[in-house]
Protein backbone atom coordinates (compact mmCIF):
# COMPACT_ATOMS: atom_id res chain seq x y z
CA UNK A 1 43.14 14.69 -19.34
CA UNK A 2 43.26 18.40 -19.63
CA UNK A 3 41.07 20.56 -17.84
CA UNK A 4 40.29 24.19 -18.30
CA UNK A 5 38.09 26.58 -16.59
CA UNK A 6 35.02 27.39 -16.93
CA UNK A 7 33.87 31.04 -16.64
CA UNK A 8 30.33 30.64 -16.31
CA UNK A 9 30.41 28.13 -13.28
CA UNK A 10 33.79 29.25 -12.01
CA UNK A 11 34.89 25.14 -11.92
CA UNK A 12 37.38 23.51 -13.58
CA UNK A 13 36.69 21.32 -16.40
CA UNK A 14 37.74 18.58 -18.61
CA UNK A 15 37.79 17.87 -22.51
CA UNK A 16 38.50 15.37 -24.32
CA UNK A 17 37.83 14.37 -28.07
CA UNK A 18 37.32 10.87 -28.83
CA UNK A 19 37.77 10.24 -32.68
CA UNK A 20 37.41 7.59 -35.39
CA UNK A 21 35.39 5.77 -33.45
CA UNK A 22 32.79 3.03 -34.40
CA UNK A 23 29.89 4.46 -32.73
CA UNK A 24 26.81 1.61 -32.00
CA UNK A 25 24.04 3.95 -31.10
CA UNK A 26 20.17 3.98 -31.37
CA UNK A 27 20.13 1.57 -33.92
CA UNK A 28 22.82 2.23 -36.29
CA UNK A 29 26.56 1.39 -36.33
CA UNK A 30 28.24 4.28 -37.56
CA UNK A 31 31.96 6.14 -37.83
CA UNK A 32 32.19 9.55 -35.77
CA UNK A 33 34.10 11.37 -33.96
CA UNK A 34 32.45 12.29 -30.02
CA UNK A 35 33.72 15.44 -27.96
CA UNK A 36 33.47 15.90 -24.44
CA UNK A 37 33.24 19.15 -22.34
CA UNK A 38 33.07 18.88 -18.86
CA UNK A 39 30.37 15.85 -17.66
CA UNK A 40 28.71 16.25 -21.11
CA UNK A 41 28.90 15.07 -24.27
CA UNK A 42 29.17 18.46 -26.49
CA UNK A 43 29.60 17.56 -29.84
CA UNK A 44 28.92 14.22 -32.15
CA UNK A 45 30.17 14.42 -35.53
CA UNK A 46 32.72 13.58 -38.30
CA UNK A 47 36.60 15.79 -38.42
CA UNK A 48 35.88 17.39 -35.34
CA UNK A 49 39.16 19.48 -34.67
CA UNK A 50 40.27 18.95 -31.07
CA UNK A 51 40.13 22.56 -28.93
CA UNK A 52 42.97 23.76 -27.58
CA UNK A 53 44.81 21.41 -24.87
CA UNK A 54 41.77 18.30 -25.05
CA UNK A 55 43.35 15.20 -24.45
CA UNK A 56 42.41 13.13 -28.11
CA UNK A 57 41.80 9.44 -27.68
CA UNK A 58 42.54 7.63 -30.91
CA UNK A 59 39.46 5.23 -31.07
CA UNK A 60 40.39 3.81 -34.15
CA UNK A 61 39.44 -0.10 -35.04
CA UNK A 62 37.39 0.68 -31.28
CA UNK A 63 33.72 0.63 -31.11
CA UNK A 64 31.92 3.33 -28.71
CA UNK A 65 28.63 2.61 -26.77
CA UNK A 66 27.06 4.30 -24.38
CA UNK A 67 27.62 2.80 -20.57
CA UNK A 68 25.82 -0.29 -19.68
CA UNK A 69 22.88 0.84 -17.13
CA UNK A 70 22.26 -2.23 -14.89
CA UNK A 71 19.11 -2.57 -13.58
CA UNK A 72 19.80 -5.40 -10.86
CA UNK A 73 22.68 -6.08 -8.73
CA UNK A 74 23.55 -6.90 -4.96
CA UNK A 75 26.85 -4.94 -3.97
CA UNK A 76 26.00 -6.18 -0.32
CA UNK A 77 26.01 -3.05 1.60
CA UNK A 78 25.25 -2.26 4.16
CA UNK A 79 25.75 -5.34 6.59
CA UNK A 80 27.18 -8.02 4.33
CA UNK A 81 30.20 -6.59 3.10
CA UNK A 82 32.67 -9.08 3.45
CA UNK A 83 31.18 -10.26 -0.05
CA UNK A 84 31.51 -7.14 -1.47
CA UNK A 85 30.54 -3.27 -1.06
CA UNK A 86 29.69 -0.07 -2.91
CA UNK A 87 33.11 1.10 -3.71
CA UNK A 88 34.58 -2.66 -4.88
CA UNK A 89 32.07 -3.46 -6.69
CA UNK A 90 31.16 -0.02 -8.59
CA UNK A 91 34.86 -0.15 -9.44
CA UNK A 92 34.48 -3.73 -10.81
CA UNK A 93 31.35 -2.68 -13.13
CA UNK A 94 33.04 0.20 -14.60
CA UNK A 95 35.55 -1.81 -15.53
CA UNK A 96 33.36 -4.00 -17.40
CA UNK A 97 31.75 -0.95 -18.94
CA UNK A 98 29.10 -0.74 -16.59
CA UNK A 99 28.35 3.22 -15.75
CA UNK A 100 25.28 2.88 -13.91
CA UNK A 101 23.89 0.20 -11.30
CA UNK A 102 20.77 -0.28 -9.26
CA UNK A 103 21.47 -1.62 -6.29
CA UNK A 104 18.62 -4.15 -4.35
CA UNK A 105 17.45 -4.08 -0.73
CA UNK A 106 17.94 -7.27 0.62
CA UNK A 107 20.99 -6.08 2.50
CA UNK A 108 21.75 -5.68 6.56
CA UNK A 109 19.61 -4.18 7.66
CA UNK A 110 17.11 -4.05 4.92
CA UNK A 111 15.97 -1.13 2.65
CA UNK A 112 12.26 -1.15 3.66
CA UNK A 113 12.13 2.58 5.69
CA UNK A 114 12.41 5.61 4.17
CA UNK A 115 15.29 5.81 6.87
CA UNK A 116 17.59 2.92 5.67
CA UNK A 117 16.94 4.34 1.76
CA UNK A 118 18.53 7.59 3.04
CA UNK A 119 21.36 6.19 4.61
CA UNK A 120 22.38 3.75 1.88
CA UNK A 121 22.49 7.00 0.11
CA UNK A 122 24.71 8.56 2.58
CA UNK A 123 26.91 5.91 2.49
CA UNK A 124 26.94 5.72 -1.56
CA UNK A 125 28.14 9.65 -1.68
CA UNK A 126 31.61 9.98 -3.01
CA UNK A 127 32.65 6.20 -2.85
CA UNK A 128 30.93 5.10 -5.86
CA UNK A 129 33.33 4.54 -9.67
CA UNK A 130 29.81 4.48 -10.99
CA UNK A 131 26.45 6.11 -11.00
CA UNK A 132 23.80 4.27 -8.43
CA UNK A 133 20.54 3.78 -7.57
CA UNK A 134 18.91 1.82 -4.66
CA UNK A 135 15.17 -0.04 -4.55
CA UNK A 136 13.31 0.40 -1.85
CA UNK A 137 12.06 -3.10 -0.62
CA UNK A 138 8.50 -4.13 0.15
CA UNK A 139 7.27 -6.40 3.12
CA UNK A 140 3.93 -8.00 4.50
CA UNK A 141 3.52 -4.74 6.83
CA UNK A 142 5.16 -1.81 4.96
CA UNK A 143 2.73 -0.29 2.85
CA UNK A 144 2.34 3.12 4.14
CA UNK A 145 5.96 3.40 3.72
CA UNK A 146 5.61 2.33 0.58
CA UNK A 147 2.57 4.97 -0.07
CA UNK A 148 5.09 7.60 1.13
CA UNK A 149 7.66 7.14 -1.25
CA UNK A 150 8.29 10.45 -3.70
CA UNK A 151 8.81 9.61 -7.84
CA UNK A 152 12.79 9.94 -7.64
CA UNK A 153 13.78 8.74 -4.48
CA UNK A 154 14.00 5.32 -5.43
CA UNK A 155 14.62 3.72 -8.46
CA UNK A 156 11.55 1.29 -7.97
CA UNK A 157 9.65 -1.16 -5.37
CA UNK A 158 11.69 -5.02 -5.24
CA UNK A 159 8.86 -8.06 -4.39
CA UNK A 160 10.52 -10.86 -3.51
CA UNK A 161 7.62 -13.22 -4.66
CA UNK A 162 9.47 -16.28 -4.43
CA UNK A 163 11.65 -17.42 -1.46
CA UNK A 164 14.16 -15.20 0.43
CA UNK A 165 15.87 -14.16 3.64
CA UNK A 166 14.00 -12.37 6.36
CA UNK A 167 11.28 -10.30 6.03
CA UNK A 168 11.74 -10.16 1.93
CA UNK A 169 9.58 -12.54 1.12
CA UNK A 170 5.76 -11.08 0.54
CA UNK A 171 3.56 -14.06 0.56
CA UNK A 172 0.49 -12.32 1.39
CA UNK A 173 -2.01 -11.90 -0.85
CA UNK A 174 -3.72 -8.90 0.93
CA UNK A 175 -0.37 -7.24 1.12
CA UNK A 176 0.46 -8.16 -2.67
CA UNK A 177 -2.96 -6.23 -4.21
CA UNK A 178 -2.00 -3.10 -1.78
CA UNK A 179 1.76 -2.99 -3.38
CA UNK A 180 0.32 -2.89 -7.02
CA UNK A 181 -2.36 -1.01 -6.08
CA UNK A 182 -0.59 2.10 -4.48
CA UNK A 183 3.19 1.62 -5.59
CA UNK A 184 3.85 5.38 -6.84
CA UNK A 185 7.13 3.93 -9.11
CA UNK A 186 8.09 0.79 -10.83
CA UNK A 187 7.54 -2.23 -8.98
CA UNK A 188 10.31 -5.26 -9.79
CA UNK A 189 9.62 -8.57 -9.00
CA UNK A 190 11.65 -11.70 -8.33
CA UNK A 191 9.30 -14.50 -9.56
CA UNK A 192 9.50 -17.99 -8.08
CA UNK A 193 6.57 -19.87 -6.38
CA UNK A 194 7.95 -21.12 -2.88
CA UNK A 195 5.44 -23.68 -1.87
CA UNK A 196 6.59 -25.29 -5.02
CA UNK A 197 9.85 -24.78 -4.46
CA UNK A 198 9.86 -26.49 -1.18
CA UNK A 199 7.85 -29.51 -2.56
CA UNK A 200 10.75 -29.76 -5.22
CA UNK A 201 13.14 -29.72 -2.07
CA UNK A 202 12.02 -31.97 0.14
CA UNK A 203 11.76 -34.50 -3.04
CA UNK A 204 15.38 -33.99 -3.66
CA UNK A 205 16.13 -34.36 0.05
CA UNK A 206 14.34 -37.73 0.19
CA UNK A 207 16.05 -39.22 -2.90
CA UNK A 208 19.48 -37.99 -2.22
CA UNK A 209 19.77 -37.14 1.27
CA UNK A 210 21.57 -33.63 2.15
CA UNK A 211 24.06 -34.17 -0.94
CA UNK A 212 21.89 -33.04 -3.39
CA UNK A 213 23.81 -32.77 -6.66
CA UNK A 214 23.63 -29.83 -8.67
CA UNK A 215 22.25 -30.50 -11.39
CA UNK A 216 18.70 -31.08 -9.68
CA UNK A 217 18.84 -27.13 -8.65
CA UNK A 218 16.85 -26.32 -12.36
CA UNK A 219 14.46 -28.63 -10.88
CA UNK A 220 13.73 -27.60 -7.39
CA UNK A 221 13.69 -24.20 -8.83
CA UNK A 222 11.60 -26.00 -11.60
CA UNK A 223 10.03 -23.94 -14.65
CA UNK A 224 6.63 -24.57 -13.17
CA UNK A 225 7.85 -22.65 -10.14
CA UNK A 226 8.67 -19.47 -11.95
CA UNK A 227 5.95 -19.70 -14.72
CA UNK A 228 3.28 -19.52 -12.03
CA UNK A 229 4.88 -16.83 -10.29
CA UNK A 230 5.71 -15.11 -12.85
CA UNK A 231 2.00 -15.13 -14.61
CA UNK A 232 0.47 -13.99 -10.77
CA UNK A 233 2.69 -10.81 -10.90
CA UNK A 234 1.22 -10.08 -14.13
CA UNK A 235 -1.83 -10.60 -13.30
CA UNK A 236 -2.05 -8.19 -10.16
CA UNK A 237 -0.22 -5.70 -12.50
CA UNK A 238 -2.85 -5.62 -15.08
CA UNK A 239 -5.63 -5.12 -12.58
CA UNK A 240 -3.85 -2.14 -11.00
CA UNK A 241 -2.46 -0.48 -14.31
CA UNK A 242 0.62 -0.69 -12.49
CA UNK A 243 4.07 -0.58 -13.69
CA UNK A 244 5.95 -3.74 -13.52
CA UNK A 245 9.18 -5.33 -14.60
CA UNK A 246 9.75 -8.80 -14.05
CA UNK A 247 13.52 -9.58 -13.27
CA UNK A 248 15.68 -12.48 -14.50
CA UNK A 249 13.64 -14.80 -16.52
CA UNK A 250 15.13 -17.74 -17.25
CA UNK A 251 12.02 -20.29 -19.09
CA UNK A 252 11.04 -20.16 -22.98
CA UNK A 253 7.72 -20.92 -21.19
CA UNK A 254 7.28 -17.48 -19.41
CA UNK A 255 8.31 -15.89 -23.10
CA UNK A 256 4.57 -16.45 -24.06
CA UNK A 257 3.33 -13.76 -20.90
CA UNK A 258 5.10 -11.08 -22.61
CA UNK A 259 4.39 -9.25 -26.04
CA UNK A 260 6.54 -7.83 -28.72
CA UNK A 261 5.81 -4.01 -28.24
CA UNK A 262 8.71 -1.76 -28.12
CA UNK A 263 9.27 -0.80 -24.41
CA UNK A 264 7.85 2.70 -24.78
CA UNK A 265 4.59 1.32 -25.29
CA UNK A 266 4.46 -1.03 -22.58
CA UNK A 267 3.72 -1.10 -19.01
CA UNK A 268 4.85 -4.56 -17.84
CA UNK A 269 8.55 -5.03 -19.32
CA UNK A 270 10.70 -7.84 -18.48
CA UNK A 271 14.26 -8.38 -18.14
CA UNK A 272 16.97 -11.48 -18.83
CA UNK A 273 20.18 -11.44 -16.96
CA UNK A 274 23.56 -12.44 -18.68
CA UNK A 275 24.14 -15.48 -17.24
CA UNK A 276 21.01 -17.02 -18.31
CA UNK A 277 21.89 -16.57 -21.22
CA UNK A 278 25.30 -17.49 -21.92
CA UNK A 279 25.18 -20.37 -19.74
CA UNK A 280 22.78 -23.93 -19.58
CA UNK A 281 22.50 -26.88 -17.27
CA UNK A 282 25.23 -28.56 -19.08
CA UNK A 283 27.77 -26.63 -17.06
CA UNK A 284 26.60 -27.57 -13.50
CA UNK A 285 28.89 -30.35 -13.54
CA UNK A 286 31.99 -28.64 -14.90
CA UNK A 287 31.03 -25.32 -12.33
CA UNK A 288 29.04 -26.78 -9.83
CA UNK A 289 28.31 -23.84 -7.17
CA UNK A 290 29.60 -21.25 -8.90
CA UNK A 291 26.69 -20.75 -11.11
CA UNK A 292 24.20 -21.65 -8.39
CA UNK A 293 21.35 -18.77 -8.52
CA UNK A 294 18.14 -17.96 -8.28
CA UNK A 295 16.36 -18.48 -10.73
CA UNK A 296 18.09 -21.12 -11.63
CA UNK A 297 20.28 -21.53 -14.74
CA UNK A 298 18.14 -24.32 -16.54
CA UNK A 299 18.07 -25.91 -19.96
CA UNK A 300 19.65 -25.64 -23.67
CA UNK A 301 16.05 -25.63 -24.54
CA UNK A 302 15.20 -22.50 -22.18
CA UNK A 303 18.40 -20.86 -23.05
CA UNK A 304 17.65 -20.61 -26.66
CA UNK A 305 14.43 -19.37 -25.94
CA UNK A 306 15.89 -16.99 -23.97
CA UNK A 307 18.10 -15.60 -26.98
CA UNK A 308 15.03 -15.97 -29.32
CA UNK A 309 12.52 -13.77 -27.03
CA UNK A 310 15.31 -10.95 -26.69
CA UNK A 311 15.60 -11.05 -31.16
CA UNK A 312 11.80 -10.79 -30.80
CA UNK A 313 11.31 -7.82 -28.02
CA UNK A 314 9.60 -9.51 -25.76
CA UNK A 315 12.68 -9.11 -23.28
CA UNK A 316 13.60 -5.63 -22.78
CA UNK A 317 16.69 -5.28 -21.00
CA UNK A 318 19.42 -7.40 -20.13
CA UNK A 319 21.07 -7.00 -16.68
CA UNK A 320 23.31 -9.18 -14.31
CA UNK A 321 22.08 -9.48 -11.15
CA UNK A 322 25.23 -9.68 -9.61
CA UNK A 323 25.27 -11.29 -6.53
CA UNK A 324 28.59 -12.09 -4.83
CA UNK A 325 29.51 -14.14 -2.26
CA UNK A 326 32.93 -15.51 -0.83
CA UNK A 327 34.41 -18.85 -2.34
CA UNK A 328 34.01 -20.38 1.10
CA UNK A 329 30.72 -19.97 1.58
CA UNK A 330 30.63 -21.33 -2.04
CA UNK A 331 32.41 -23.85 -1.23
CA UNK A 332 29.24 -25.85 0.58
CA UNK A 333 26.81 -28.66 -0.37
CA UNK A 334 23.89 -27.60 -2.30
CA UNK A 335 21.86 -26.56 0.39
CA UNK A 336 24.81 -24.78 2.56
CA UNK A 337 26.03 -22.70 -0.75
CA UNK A 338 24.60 -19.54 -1.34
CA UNK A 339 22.39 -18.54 -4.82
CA UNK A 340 24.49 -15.75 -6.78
CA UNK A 341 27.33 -15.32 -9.11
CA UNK A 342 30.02 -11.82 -9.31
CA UNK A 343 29.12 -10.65 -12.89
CA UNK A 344 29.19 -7.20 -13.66
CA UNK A 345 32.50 -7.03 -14.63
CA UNK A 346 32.31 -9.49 -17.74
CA UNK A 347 28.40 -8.73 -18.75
CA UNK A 348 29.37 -6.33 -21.69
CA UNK A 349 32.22 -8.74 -22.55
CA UNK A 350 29.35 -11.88 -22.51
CA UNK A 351 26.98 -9.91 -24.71
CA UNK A 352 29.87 -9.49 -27.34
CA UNK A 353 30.95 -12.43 -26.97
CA UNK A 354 27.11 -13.40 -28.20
CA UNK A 355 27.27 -11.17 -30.64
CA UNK A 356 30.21 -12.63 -31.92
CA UNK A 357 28.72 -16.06 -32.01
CA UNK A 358 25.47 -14.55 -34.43
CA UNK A 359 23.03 -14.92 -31.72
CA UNK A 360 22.40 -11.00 -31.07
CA UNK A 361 23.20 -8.14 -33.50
CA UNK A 362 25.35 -5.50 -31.92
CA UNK A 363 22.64 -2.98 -32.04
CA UNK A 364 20.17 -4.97 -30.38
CA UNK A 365 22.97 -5.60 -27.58
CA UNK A 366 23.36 -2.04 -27.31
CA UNK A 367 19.74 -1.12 -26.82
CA UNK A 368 19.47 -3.63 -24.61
CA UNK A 369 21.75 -3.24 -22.01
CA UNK A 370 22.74 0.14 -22.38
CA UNK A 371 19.28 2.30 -23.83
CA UNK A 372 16.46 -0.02 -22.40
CA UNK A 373 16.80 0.63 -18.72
CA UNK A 374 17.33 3.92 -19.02
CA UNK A 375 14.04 4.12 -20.41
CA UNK A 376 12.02 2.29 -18.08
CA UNK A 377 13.44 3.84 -15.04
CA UNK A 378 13.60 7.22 -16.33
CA UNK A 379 16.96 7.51 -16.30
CA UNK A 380 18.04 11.20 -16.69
CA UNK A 381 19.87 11.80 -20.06
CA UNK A 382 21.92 8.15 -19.59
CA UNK A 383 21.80 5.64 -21.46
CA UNK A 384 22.45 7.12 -25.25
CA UNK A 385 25.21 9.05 -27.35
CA UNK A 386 23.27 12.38 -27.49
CA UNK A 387 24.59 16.23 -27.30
CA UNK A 388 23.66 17.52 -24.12
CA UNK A 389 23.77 14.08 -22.65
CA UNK A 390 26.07 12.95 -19.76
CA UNK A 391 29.06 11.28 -20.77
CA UNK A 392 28.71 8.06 -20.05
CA UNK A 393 30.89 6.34 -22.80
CA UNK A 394 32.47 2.50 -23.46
CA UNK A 395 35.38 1.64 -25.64
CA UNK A 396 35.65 -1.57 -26.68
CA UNK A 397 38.53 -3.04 -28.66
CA UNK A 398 37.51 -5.67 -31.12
CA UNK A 399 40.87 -6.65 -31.84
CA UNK A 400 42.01 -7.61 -28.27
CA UNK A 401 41.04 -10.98 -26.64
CA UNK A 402 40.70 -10.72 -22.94
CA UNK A 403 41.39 -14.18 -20.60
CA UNK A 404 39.91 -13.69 -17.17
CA UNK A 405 42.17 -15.33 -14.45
CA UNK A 406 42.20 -15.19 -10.87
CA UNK A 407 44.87 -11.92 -11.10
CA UNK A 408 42.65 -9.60 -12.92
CA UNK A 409 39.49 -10.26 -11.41
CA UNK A 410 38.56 -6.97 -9.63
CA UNK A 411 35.85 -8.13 -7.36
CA UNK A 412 36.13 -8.39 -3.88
CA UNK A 413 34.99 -12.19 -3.60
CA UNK A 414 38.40 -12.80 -5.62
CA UNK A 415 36.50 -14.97 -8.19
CA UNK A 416 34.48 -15.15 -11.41
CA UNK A 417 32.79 -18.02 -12.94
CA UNK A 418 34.31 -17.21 -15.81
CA UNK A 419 38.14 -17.74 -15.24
CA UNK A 420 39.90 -19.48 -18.13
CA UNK A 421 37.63 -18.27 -20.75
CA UNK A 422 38.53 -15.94 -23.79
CA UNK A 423 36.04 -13.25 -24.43
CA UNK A 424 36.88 -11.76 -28.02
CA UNK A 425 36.53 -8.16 -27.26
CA UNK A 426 38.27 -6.12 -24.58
CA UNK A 427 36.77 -3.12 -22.64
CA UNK A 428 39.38 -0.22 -23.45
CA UNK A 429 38.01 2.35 -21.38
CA UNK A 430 35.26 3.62 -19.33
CA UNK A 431 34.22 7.40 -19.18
CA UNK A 432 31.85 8.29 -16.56
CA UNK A 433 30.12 11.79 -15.87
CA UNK A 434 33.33 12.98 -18.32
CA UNK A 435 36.16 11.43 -16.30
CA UNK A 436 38.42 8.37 -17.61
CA UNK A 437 37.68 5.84 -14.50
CA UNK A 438 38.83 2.42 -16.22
CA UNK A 439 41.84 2.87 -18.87
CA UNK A 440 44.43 0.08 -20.62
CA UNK A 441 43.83 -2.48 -18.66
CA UNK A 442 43.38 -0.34 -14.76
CA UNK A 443 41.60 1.66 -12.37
CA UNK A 444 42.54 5.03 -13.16
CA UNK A 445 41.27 5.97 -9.31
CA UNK A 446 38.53 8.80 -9.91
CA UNK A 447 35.46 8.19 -8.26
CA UNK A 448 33.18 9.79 -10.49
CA UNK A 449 30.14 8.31 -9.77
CA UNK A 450 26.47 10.37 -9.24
CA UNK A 451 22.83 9.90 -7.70
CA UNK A 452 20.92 9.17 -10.64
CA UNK A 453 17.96 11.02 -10.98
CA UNK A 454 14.76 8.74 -11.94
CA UNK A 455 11.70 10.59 -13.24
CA UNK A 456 9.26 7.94 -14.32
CA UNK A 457 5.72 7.62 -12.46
CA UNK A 458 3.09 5.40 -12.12
């Protein structure tokens, strides 16, 4: 890439022209040529003539999107790294297209101080491939740090309302009405009911012992389970006017608690992960543990209502909630093995791989995991092919299968629940902030990754 100076900031600079590209943008699929300058996207248009000594990328038969912006993963750091950290696993989303990330609390210790939110920052600076963003998490007891939080600091408030590890889980009512009553930013919720979950358990545990099977995990973590959940985080929403997403929905059931309105004109939003959709409970006995989460992956029924609610709008964003853990700990019975599957390297690939099936248009699968978030969080000019706008740019190459194997899988677990299948695209490359971090196939080594800047309030 060739970089120039820059007189008015006295730095050094990059350009590059991208051209004959099929752009997928805002609703239309269109051909144009896309010019960088420095972190910013300067020019989007058709025979743009390349300035003197830009490095031209030849994006023909290539369609151009803007970076995925993933609302939901677990990179496992601080504390639990031997899963996976910030720097593996940013590097592992932009190579899968992924240019921004929000990154959840439930980590070692936990992001629920002010404190801990400022040093996962600290640690984030100048390791990360891609742009991040870290929830703050709330507890039974931490409401006034919660009423301290400034708009910006944090990309929202996570609720565990449904069983988790530690001090995660809020299961008090009191302490539920004071989060959605003072929560200055988004608040997120993880929806399962855990008194019902536990009932499911010890059922499962009487019938088959301690070698549960796993294809009785979509009922322990039964529909009923995340349906009422689900329905009281709405609920509390709606009588605080507070913001809400509700994260990873996985029932055609819970479709009916959310409307059609475009995302702009709603204040409780909710989100599907890529998993959920790609996969159904016909694969638990083929993958067994490896696509163990929570929620759990459930029916054929569920995931076609799944697919049907995101046509319709009543999902607004797709994410991955990538959640990674070693294949030895995977390795256990169904209790021992851990919830959570390494994603974010194959979630653009899954989508088009959708998309190539007829189930979602490639427009909707662009404003869905790539404009949506960046909406509902705020997101500083991400998210879109604008002028002005960072450069946060995808390549993908229609023409080029990819296989994932064992060899190219770039997570630090060392495995995807994917191996052996053929996705019919191929990311190409990955610009982020104006650099080339992901090229042909590799790393390119640039850690270009920035604090994102969230400006959405209650």
């Amino acid at each position: 890439m060739e970089i120039i100076a820059d007189p008015f900031h006295n730095t050094r600079v990059n350009k590059i022209l991208i051209s004959n590209a099929r752009l997928i943008n805002e609703g239309r699929i269109q051909d144009a040529d896309v010019l960088v300058v420095g972190d910013r996207i300067e020019k989007i248009g058709s025979g743009i003539a390349a300035p003197d000594g830009a490095d031209v990328i030849d994006a023909a038969g290539k369609y151009l999107i803007p970076g995925m912006v993933d609302d939901q993963v677990h990179f496992r750091e601080p504390g639990l790294t031997h899963k996976g950290d910030l720097a593996t696993e940013s590097a592992a989303a932009a190579a899968g297209g992924i240019t921004s990330f929000m990154d959840m609390p439930n980590v070692d210790p936990l992001t629920t101080t002010r404190e801990e939110l400022a040093a996962k920052h600290a640690r984030a600076a100048d390791r990360c491939t891609a742009n991040y963003g870290f929830y703050f998490g709330a507890t039974n007891t931490n409401i006034e740090e919660i009423k301290a939080l400034e708009v910006g600091e944090s990309c929202g408030i996570k609720v565990f309302m449904g069983a988790s590890t530690g001090d995660m889980l809020v299961d008090d009512h009191d302490a539920l009405d004071l989060i959605f009553r003072h929560a200055p930013v988004i608040v997120v919720t993880h929806c399962e009911d855990s008194p019902t979950i536990w009932a499911n358990e010890a059922r499962a545990r009487e019938k088959y012992g301690e070698d549960v099977p796993l294809t009785e995990h979509p009922k322990i973590r039964s529909e009923e389970a995340c349906y009422m959940s689900s329905r009281m985080a709405i609920g509390l929403a709606k009588k605080y006017d507070a913001l809400l997403q509700v994260l990873h929905l996985t029932t055609a059931r819970e479709m009916e608690l959310f409307d059609d309105a475009h995302r702009t004109e709603k204040r409780i939003t909710a989100e599907v992960c890529v998993h959920h959709l790609f996969f159904d409970e016909s694969r638990y006995d083929e993958l067994g543990t490896r696509i163990k989460c929570n929620p759990a992956i459930k029916r054929a029924e569920d995931r076609a209502g799944l697919i049907k609610a995101l046509n319709e709008g009543r999902l607004d964003v797709v994410a991955t909630d990538h959640a990674p853990h070693t294949a030895e700990e995977k390795a256990g019975t169904y209790f021992e093995a851990p919830a959570g599957l390494p994603l974010v390297q194959h979630a653009l690939l899954t989508l088009f791989d959708l998309a190539g099936r007829g189930e979602i248009s490639l427009e909707l699968l662009v404003d869905k995991a790539c404009h949506a978030a960046a909406d509902i969080f705020g997101v500083d000019r991400r998210g879109y092919v604008r002028e002005g706008w960072f450069a946060d740019l995808v390549l993908v190459d229609q023409d080029r299968p990819y296989r994932v194997t064992s060899d190219n899988v770039l997570f630090k677990c060392g495995w995807s629940p994917f191996e052996g299948h053929e996705f019919p695209v191929t990311i190409d490359t990955t610009i982020i902030n104006g650099e080339i971090v992901y090229s042909d196939g590799a790393l390119t080594g640039r850690i270009a990754g920035r604090r994102l800047d969230f400006g959405r309030m209650r």
